[in-house]
C-alpha atoms as a PDB file:
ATOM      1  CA  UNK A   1      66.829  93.220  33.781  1.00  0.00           C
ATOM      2  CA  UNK A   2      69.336  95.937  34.100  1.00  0.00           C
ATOM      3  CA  UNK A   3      67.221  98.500  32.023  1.00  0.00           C
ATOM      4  CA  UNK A   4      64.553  97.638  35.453  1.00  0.00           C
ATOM      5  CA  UNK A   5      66.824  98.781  37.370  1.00  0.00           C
ATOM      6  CA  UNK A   6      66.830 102.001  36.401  1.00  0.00           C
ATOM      7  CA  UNK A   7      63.162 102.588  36.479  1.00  0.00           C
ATOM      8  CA  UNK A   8      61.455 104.675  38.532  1.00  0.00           C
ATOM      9  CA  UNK A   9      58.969 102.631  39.722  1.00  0.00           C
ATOM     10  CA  UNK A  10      61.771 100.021  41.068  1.00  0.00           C
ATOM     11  CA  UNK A  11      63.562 102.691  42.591  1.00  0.00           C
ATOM     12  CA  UNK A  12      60.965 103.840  44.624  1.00  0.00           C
ATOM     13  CA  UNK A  13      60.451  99.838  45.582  1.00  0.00           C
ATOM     14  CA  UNK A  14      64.361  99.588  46.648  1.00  0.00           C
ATOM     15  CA  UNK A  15      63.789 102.879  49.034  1.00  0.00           C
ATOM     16  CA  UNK A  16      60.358 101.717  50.470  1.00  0.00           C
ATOM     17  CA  UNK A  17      63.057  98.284  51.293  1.00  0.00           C
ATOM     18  CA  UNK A  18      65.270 100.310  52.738  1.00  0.00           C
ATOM     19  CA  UNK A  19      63.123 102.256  55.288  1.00  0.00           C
ATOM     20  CA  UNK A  20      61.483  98.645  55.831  1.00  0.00           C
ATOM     21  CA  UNK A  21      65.230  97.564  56.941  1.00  0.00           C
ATOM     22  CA  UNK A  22      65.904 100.310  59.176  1.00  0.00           C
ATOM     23  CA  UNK A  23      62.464 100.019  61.169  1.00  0.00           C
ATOM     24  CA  UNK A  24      63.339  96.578  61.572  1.00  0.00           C
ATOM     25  CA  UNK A  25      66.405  97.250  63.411  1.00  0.00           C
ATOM     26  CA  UNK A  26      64.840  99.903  65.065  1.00  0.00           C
ATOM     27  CA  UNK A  27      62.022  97.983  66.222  1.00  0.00           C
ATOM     28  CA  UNK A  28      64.855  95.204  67.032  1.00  0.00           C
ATOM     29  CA  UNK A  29      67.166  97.378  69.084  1.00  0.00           C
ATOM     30  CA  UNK A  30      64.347  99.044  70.844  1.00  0.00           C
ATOM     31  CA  UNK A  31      63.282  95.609  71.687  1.00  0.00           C
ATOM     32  CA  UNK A  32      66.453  94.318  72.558  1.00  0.00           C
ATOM     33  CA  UNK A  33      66.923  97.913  74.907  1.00  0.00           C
ATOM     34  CA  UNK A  34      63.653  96.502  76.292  1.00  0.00           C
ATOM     35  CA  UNK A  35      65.102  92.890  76.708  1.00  0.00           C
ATOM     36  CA  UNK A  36      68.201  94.093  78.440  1.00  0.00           C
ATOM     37  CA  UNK A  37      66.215  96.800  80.520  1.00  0.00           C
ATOM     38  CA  UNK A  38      63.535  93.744  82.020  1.00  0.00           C
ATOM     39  CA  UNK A  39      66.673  91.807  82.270  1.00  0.00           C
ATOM     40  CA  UNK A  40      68.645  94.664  84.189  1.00  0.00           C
ATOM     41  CA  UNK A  41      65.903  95.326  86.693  1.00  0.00           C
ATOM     42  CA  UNK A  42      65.269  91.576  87.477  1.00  0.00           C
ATOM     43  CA  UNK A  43      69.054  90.884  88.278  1.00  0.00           C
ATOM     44  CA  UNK A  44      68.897  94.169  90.213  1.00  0.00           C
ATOM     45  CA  UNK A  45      65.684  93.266  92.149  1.00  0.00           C
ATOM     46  CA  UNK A  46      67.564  89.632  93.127  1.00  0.00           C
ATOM     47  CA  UNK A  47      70.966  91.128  94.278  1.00  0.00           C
ATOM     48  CA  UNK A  48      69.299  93.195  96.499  1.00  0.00           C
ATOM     49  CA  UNK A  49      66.240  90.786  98.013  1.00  0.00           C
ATOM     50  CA  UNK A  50      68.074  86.961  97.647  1.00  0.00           C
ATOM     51  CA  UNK A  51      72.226  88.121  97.373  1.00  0.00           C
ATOM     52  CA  UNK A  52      74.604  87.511  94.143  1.00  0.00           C
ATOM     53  CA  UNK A  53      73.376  86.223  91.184  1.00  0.00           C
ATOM     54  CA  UNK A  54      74.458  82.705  89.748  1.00  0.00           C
ATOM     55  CA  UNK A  55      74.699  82.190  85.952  1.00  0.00           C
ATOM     56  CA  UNK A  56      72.093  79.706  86.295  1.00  0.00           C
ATOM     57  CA  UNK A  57      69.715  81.949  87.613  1.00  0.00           C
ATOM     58  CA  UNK A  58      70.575  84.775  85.201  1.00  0.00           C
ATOM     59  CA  UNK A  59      69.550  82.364  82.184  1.00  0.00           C
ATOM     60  CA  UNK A  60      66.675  81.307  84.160  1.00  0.00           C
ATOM     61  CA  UNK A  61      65.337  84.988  85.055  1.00  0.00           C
ATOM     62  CA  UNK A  62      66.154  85.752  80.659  1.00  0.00           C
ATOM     63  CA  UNK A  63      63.618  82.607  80.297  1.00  0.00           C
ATOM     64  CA  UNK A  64      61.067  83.492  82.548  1.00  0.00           C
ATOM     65  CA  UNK A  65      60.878  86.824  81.063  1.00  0.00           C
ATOM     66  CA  UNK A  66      59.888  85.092  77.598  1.00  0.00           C
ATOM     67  CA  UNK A  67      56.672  84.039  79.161  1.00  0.00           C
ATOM     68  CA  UNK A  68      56.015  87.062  81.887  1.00  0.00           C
ATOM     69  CA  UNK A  69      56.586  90.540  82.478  1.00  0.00           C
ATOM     70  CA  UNK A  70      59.474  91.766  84.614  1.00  0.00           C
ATOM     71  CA  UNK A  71      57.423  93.872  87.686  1.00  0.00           C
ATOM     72  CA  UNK A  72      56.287  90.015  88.321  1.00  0.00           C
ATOM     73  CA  UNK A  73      59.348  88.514  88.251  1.00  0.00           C
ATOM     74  CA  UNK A  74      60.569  91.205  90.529  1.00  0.00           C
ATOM     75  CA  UNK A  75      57.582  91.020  92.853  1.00  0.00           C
ATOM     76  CA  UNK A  76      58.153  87.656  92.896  1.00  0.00           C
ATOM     77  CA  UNK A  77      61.364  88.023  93.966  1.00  0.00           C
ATOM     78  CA  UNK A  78      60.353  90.724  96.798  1.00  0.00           C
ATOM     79  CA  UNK A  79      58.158  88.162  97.938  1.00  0.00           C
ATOM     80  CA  UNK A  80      60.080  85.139  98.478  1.00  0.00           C
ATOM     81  CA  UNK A  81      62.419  87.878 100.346  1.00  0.00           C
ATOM     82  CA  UNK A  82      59.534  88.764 102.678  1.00  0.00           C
ATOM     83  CA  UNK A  83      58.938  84.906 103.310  1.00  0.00           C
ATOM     84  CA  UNK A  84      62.495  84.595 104.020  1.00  0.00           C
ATOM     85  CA  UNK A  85      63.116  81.990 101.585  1.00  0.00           C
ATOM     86  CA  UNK A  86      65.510  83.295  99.417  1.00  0.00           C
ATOM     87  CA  UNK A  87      66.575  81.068  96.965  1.00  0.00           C
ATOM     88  CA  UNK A  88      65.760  81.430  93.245  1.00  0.00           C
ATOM     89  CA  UNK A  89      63.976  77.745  93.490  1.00  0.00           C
ATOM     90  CA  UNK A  90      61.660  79.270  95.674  1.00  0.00           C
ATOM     91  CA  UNK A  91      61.078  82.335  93.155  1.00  0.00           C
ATOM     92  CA  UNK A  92      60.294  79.942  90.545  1.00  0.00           C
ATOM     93  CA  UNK A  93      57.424  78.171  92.535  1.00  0.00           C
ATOM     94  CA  UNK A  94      55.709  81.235  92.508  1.00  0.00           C
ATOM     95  CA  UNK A  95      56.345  81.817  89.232  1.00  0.00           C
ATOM     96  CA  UNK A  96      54.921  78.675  88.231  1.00  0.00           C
ATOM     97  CA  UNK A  97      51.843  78.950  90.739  1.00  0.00           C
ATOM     98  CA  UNK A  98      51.397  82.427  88.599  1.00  0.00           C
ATOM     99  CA  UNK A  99      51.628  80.972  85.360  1.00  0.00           C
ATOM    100  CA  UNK A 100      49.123  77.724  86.714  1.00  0.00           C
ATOM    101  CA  UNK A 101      46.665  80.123  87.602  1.00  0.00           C
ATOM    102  CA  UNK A 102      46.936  82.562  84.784  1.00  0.00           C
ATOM    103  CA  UNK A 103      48.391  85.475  86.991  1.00  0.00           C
ATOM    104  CA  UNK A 104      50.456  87.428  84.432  1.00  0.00           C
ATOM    105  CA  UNK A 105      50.536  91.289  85.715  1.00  0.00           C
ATOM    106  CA  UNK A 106      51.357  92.395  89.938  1.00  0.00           C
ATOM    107  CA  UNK A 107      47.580  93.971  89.713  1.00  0.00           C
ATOM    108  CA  UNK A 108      45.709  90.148  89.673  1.00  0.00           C
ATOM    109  CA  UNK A 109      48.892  88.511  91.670  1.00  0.00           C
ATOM    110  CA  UNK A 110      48.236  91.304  94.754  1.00  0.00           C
ATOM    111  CA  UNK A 111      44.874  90.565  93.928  1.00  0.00           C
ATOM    112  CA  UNK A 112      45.133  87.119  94.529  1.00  0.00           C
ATOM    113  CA  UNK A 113      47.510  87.207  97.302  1.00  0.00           C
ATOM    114  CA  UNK A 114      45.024  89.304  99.199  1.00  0.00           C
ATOM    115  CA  UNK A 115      41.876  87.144  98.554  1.00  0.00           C
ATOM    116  CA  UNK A 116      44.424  84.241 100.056  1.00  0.00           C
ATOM    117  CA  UNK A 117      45.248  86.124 103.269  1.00  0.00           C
ATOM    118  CA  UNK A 118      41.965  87.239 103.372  1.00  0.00           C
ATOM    119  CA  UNK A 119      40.497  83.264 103.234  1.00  0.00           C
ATOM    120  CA  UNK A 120      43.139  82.295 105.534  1.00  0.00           C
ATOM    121  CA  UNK A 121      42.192  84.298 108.241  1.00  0.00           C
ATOM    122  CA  UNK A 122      38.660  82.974 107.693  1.00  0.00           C
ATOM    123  CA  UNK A 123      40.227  79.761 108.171  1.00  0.00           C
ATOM    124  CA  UNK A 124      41.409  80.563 111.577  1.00  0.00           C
ATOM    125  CA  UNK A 125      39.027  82.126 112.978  1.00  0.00           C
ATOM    126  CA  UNK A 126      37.198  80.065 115.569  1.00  0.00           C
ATOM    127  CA  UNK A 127      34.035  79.178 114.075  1.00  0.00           C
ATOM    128  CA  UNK A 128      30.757  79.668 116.119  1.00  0.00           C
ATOM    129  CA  UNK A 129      30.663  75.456 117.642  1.00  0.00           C
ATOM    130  CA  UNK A 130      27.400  73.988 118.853  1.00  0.00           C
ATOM    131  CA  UNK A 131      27.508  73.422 122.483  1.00  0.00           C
ATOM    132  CA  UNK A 132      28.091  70.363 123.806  1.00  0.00           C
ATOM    133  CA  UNK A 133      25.168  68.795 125.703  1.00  0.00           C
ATOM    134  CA  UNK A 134      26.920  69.164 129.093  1.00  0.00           C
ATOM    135  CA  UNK A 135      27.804  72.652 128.552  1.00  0.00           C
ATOM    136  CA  UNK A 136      24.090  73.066 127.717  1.00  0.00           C
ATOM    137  CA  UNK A 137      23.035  71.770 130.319  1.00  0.00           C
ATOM    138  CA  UNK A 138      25.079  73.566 132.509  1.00  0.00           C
ATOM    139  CA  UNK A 139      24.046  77.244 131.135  1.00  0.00           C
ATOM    140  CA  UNK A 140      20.299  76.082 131.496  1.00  0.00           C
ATOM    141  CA  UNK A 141      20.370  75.128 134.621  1.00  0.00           C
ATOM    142  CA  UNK A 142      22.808  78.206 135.598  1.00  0.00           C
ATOM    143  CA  UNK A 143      19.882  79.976 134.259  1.00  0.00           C
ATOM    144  CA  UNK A 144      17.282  78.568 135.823  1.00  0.00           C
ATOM    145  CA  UNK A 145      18.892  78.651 139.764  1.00  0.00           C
ATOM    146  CA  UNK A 146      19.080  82.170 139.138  1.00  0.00           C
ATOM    147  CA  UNK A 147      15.466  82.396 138.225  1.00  0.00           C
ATOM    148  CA  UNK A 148      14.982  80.575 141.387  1.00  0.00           C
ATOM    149  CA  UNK A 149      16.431  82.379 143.931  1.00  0.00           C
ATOM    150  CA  UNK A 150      20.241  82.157 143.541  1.00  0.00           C
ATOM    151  CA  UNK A 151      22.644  79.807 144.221  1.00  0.00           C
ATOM    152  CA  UNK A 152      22.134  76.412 146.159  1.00  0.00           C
ATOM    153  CA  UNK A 153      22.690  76.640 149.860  1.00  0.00           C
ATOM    154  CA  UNK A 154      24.917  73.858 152.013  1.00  0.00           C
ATOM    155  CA  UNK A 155      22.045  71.859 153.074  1.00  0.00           C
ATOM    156  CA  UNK A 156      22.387  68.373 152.321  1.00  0.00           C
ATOM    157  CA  UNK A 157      18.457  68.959 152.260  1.00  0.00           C
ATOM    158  CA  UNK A 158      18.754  71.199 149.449  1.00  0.00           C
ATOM    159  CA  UNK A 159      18.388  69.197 146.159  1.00  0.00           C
ATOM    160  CA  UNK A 160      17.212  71.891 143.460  1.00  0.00           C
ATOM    161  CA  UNK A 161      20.411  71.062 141.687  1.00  0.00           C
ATOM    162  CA  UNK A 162      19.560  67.703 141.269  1.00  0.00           C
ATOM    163  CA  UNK A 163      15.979  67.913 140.731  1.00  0.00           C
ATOM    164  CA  UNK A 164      16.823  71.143 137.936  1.00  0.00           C
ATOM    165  CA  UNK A 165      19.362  68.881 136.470  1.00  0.00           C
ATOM    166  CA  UNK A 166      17.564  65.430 135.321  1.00  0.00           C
ATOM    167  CA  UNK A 167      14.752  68.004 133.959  1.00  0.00           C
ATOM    168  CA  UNK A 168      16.912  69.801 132.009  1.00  0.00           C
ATOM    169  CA  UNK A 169      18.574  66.212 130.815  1.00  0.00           C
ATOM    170  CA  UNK A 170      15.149  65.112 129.961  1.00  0.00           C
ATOM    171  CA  UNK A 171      14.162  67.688 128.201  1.00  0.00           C
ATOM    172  CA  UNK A 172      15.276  67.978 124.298  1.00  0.00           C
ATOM    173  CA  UNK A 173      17.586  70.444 123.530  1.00  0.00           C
ATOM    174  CA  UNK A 174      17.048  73.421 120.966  1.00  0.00           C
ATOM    175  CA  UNK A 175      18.315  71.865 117.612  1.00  0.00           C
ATOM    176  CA  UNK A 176      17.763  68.107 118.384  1.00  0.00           C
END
């Protein structure tokens, strides 16, 4: 075995190792430079939005960044700020909403944050009712008085109102 050794052929095999070895810790520390980077802007992002970090949130946030990228977490973070709840609980309900709904970049969670404002204003916006029968009535025969001359005088003689009225009541209205 020691005459292999010396062999070209497993020399160049122990070099082509070697380089192997180093891009592996290159590839690690660059990673890990990565790691710490996500890891340093996520802290950063929470001591400035929420307050001072807890330990318990700093493994949390190194957790959370297994599974999504860091501009979430941090938007996240801005968010629950702008909501006023700032607690890291509250930053991991949205972080699990995200993850629910497969929102893993700021692009589709803006997205979907705006097509939620967007169907909560339709929510509250008063809807175009049907008109009660009364109030019907009452534009009809507003309607008709004016066709007929105006408004109905003081004489207890005067009964258009009453006569306009039970034909308007008897007759169907548009939709029944």
């Amino acid at each position: 075995m020691a005459f292999l050794k010396k062999a070209p052929f497993f020399k160049s095999l122990e070099k082509e190792k070697k380089k192997d070895k180093e891009k592996d810790k290159d590839n690690i520390s660059s990673s890990t430079a990565t790691a710490e980077s996500d890891i340093s802007a996520c802290v950063q992002a929470y001591e400035q939005n929420i307050g001072p970090i807890a330990r318990a949130a700093f493994d949390d946030i190194s957790r959370q960044l297994a599974d999504l990228p860091a501009d979430l977490i941090c938007e996240a973070i801005g968010e629950a700020a702008l909501n006023n709840k700032r607690s890291w609980n509250y930053v991991k309900a949205i972080l699990k909403r995200c993850r629910e709904q497969n929102i893993l970049s700021v692009d589709a969670y803006r997205a979907e944050k705006e097509n939620h404002a967007a169907a909560a204003a339709a929510r509250a916006a008063p809807a175009a009712r049907p008109q009660s029968k009364q109030a019907a009535v009452r534009e009809r025969l507003k309607k008709r008085l004016e066709e007929m001359g105006g408004v109905q005088s003081d004489d207890p003689a005067d009964n258009r109102i009453y006569v306009e009225a039970t034909e308007l009541v008897a007759e169907p209205l548009p939709g029944e």
